[in-house]
Protein backbone atom coordinates (compact mmCIF):
# COMPACT_ATOMS: atom_id res chain seq x y z
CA UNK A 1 118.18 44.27 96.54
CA UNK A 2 113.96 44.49 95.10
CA UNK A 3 113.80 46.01 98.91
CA UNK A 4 116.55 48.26 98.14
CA UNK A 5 114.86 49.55 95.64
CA UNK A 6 111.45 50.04 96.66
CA UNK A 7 112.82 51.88 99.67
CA UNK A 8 114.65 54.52 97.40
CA UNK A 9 111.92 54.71 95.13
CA UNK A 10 109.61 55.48 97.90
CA UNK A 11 112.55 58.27 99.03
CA UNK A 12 112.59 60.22 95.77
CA UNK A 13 108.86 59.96 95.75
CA UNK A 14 108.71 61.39 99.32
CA UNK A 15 111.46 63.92 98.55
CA UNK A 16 109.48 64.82 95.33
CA UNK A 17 106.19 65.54 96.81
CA UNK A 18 107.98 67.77 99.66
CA UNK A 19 109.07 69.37 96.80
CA UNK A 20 106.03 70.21 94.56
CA UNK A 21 104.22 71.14 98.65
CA UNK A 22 107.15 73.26 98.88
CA UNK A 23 106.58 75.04 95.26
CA UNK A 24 102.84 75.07 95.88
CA UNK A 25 103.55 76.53 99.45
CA UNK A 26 105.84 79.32 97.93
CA UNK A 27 103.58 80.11 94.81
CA UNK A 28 100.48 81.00 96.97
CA UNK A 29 102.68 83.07 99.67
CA UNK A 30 103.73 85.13 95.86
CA UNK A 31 99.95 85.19 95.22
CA UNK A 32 98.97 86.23 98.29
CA UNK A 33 101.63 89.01 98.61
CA UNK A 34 100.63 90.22 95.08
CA UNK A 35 97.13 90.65 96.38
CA UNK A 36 97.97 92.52 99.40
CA UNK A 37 99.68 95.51 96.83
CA UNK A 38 102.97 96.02 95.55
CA UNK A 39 105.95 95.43 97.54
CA UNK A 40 109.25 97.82 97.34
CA UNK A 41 111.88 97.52 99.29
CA UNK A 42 109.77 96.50 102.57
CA UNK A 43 107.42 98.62 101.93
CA UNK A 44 103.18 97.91 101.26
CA UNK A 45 102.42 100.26 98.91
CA UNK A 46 98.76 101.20 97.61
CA UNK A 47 97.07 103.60 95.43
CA UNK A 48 93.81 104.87 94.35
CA UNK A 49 92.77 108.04 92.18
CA UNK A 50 88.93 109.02 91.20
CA UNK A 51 88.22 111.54 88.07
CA UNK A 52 85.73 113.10 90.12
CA UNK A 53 83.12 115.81 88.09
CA UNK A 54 86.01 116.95 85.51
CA UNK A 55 85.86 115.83 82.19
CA UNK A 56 90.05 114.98 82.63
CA UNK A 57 91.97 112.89 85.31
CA UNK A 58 94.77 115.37 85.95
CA UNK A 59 96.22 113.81 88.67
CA UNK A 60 99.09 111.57 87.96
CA UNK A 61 101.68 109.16 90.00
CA UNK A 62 103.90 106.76 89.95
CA UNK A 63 106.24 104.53 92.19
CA UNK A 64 110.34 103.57 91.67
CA UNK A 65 112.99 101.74 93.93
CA UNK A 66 116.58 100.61 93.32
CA UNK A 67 118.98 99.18 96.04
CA UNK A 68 117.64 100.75 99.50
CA UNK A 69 115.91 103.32 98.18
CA UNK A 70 112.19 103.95 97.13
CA UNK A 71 110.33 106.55 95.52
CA UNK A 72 106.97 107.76 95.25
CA UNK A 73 105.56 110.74 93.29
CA UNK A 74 102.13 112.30 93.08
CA UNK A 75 101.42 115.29 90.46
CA UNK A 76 97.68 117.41 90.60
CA UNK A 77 97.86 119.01 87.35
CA UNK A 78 96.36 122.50 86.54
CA UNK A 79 95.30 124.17 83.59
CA UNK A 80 92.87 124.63 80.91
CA UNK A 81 91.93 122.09 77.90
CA UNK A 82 94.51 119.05 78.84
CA UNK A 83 97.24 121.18 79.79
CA UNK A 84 96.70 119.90 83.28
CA UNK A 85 96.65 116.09 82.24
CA UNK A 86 99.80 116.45 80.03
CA UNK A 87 101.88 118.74 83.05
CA UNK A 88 100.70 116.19 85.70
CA UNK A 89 102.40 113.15 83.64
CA UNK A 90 105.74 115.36 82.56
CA UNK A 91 106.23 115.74 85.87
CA UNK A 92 106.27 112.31 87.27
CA UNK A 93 108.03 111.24 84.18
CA UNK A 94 110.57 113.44 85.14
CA UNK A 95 111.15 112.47 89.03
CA UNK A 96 110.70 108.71 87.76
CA UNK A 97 113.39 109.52 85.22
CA UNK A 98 116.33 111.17 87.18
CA UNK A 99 115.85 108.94 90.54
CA UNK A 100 115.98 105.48 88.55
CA UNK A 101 118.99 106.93 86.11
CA UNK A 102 121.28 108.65 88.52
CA UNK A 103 120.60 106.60 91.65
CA UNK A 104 119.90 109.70 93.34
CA UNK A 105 120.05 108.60 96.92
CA UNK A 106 123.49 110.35 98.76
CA UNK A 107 122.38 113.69 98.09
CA UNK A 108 118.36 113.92 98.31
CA UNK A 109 118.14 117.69 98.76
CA UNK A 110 120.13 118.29 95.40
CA UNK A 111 117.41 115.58 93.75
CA UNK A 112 114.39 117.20 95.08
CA UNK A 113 115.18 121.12 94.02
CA UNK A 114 116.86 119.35 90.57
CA UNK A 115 113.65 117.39 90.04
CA UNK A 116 111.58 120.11 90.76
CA UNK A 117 113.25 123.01 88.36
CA UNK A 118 113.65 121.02 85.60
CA UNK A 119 109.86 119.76 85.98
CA UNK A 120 109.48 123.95 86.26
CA UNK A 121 111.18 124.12 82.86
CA UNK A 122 110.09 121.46 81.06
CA UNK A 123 106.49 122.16 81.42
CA UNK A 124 107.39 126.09 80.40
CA UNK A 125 109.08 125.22 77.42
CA UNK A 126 106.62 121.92 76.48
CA UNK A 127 103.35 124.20 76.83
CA UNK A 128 102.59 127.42 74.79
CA UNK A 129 101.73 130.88 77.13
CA UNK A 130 101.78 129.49 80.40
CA UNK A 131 98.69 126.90 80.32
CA UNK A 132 99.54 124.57 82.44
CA UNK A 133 101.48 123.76 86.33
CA UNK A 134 101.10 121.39 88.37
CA UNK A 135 101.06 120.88 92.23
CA UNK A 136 103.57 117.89 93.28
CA UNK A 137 104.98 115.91 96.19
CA UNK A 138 107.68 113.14 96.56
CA UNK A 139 108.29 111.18 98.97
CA UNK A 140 111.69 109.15 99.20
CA UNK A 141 112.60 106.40 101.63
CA UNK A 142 115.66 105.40 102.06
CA UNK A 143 115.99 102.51 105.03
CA UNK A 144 114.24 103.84 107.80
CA UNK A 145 114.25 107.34 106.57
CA UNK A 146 111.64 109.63 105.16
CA UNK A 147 112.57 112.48 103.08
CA UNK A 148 110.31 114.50 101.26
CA UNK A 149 109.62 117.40 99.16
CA UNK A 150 106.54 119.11 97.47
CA UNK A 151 104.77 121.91 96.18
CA UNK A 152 101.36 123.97 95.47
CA UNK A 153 98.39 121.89 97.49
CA UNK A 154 99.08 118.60 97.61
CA UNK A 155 99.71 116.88 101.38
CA UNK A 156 102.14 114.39 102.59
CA UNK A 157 101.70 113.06 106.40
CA UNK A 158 101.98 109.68 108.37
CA UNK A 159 99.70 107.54 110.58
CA UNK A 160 101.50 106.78 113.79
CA UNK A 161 99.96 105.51 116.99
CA UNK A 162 96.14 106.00 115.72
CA UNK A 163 96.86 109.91 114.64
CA UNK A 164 97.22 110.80 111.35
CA UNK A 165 99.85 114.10 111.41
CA UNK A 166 100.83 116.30 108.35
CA UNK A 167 104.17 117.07 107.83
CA UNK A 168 103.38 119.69 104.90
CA UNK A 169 101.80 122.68 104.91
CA UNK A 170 101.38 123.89 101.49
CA UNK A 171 101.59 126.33 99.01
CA UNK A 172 97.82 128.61 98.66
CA UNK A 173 97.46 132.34 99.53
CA UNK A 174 95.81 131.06 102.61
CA UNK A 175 98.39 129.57 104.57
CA UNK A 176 101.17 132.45 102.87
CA UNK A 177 98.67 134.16 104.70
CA UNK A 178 98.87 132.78 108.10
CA UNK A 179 102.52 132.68 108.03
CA UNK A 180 102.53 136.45 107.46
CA UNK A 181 100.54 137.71 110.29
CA UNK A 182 102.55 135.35 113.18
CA UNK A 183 105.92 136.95 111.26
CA UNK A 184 104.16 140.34 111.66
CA UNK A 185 104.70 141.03 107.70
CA UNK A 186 100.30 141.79 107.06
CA UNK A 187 97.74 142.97 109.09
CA UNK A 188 95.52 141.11 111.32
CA UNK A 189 93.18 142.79 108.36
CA UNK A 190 94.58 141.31 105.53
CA UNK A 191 95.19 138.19 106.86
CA UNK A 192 91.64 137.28 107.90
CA UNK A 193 91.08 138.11 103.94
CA UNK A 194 93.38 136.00 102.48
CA UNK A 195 92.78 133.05 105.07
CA UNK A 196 89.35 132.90 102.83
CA UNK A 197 91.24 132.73 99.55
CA UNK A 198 93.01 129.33 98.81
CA UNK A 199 94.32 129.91 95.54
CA UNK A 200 97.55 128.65 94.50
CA UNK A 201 100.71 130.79 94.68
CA UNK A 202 103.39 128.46 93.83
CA UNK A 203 103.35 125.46 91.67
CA UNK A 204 105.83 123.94 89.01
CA UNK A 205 105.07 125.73 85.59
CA UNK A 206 105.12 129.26 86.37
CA UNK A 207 107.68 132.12 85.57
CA UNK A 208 107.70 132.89 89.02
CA UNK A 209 108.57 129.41 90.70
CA UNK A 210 109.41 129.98 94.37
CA UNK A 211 111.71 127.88 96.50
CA UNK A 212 110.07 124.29 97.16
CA UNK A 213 108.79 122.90 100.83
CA UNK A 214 111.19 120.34 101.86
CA UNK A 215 111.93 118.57 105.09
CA UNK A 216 114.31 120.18 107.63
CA UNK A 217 115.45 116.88 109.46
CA UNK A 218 114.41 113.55 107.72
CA UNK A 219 111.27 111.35 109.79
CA UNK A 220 112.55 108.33 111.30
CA UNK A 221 110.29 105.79 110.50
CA UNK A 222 108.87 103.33 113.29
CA UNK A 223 107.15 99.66 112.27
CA UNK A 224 103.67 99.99 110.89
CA UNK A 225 103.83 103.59 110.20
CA UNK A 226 101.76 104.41 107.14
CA UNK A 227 103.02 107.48 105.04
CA UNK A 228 99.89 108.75 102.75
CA UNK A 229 100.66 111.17 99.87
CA UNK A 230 97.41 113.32 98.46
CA UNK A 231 96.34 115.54 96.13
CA UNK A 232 93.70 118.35 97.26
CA UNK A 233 90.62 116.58 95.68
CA UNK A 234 91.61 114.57 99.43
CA UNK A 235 92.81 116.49 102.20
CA UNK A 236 89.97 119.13 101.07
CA UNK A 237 87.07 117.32 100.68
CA UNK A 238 87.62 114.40 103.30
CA UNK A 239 87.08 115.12 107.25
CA UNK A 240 90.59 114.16 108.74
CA UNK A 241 88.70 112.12 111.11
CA UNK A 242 87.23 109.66 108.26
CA UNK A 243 90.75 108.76 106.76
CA UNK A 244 92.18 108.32 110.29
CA UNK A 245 88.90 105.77 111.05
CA UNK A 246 89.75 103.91 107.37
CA UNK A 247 93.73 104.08 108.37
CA UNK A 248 92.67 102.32 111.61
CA UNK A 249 91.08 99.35 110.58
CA UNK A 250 93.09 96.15 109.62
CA UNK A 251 93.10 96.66 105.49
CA UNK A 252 95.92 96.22 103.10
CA UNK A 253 97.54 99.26 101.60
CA UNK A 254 95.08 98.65 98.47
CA UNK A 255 91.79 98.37 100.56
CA UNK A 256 92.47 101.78 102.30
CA UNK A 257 93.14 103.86 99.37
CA UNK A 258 90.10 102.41 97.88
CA UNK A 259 87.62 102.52 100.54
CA UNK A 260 88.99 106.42 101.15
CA UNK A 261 88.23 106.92 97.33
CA UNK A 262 84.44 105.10 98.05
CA UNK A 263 84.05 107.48 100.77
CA UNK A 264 84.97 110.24 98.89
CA UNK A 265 82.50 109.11 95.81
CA UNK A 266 79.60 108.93 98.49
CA UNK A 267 80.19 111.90 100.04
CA UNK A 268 77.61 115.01 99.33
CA UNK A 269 80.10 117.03 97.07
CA UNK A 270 78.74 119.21 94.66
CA UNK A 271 81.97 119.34 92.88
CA UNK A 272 84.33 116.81 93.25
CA UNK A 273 87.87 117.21 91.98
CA UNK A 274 90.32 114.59 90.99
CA UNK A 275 91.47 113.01 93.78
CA UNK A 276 94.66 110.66 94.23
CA UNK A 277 96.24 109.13 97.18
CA UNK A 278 99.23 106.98 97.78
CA UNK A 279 99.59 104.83 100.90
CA UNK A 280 102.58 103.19 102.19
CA UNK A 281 103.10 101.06 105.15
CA UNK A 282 106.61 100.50 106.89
């Protein structure tokens, strides 16, 4: 029976131990997945931003998933004093807002241009003569699908097989430019003019909001791609080939966005511009 005893003892001690190696085992897989970035759905996700020379960080994002679907949203705010700041943040509030309340994932279209005209509204009615807009993308993804949406100069594209490719265009006097001459609507003239001018011509805030840039046919997503969301103190400033070498190397989600940020510190800018950047990996 004293053998019994010992040998059940010895058992529960054996079955306890497993157990606290099995806790132990489990707690630094948590720790270690915490310090590789967030996690949504499947998804890596990492983000950086950098005030640059302004005196306010007008850039503003933010990140939301229920069920299947995950959102990401990056605002570049414009305008004088902190109108900027203030239209940034309204903004992502707002996307953040209507995708977590209403679940928004059957009919993305309809949540985009909803999103994106009350944003136009609210920023309108919340600030006095006009002050302040903001340039925006979103990004949803829903399984293996990518849809997204966006506005003024701010950049969405994905790293696939060592290439980093845009998917958006943007919204400057430049590029309205560009499209006009191959649609024969300006002159060779007046196109090589306005290629030099990249002001903004459409941006949430305005009176005169046009129609947003949104995807025609959803991306299918393949295993490691890595979607990147920017504002223009990025895709301006940074040589394509420089976040394409960071995107190649074997870094978490985290250490890219940072080390593009470094680069972008270090680089010989005489103005630099807030810059923000959200990476996720599929």
């Amino acid at each position: 029976m004293r053998e019994l005893m010992f040998e059940n003892k010895y058992i529960v001690t054996f079955i306890l131990i497993s157990m606290i190696g099995l806790l132990l085992l489990i707690r630094n897989l948590m720790e270690s997945k915490l310090r590789r970035g967030m996690y949504h759905n499947g998804l890596e996700i990492g983000a950086a931003t950098f005030i640059g020379n302004r005196e306010l960080q007008e850039d503003a994002m933010d990140i939301a998933s229920f069920k299947k679907g995950t959102l990401t949203v990056l605002a570049d705010g414009i305008g004088k004093r902190r109108a900027g700041q203030l239209s940034g943040r309204l903004v992502v509030k707002i996307f953040v807002d209507l995708f977590t309340a209403n679940h928004s994932i059957d009919n993305i279209n309809y949540f985009f241009k909803r999103a994106f005209n009350i944003s136009n509204r609210e920023i309108l009615k919340s600030l006095e003569d006009h002050q302040g807009g903001a340039s925006v993308v979103c990004g949803i993804i829903v399984d293996d699908l990518l849809h997204y949406a966006l506005v003024g100069n701010t950049m969405i594209a994905v790293f696939r097989n060592n290439e980093l490719i845009p998917l958006s265009e943007g919204h400057t006097v430049n590029i309205l430019a560009q499209k006009g001459f191959y649609q024969g609507k300006i002159s060779r003239q007046d196109a090589l003019w306005a290629l030099k001018e990249k002001r903004l011509f459409n941006y949430v805030g305005q009176d005169g909001f046009q129609d947003i840039e949104i995807y025609d046919v959803p991306v299918k997503l393949k295993h490691g791609d890595i979607i990147l969301l920017m504002s223009d103190g990025i895709h301006s400033y940074l040589p394509w080939n420089q976040l394409e070498d960071v995107l190649k190397k074997d870094l978490t989600c985290d250490e890219m966005a940072t080390t593009i940020i470094k680069k972008l510190k270090e680089a010989s800018i005489a103005e630099k511009d807030n810059a923000s950047i959200i990476l996720m990996r599929y």
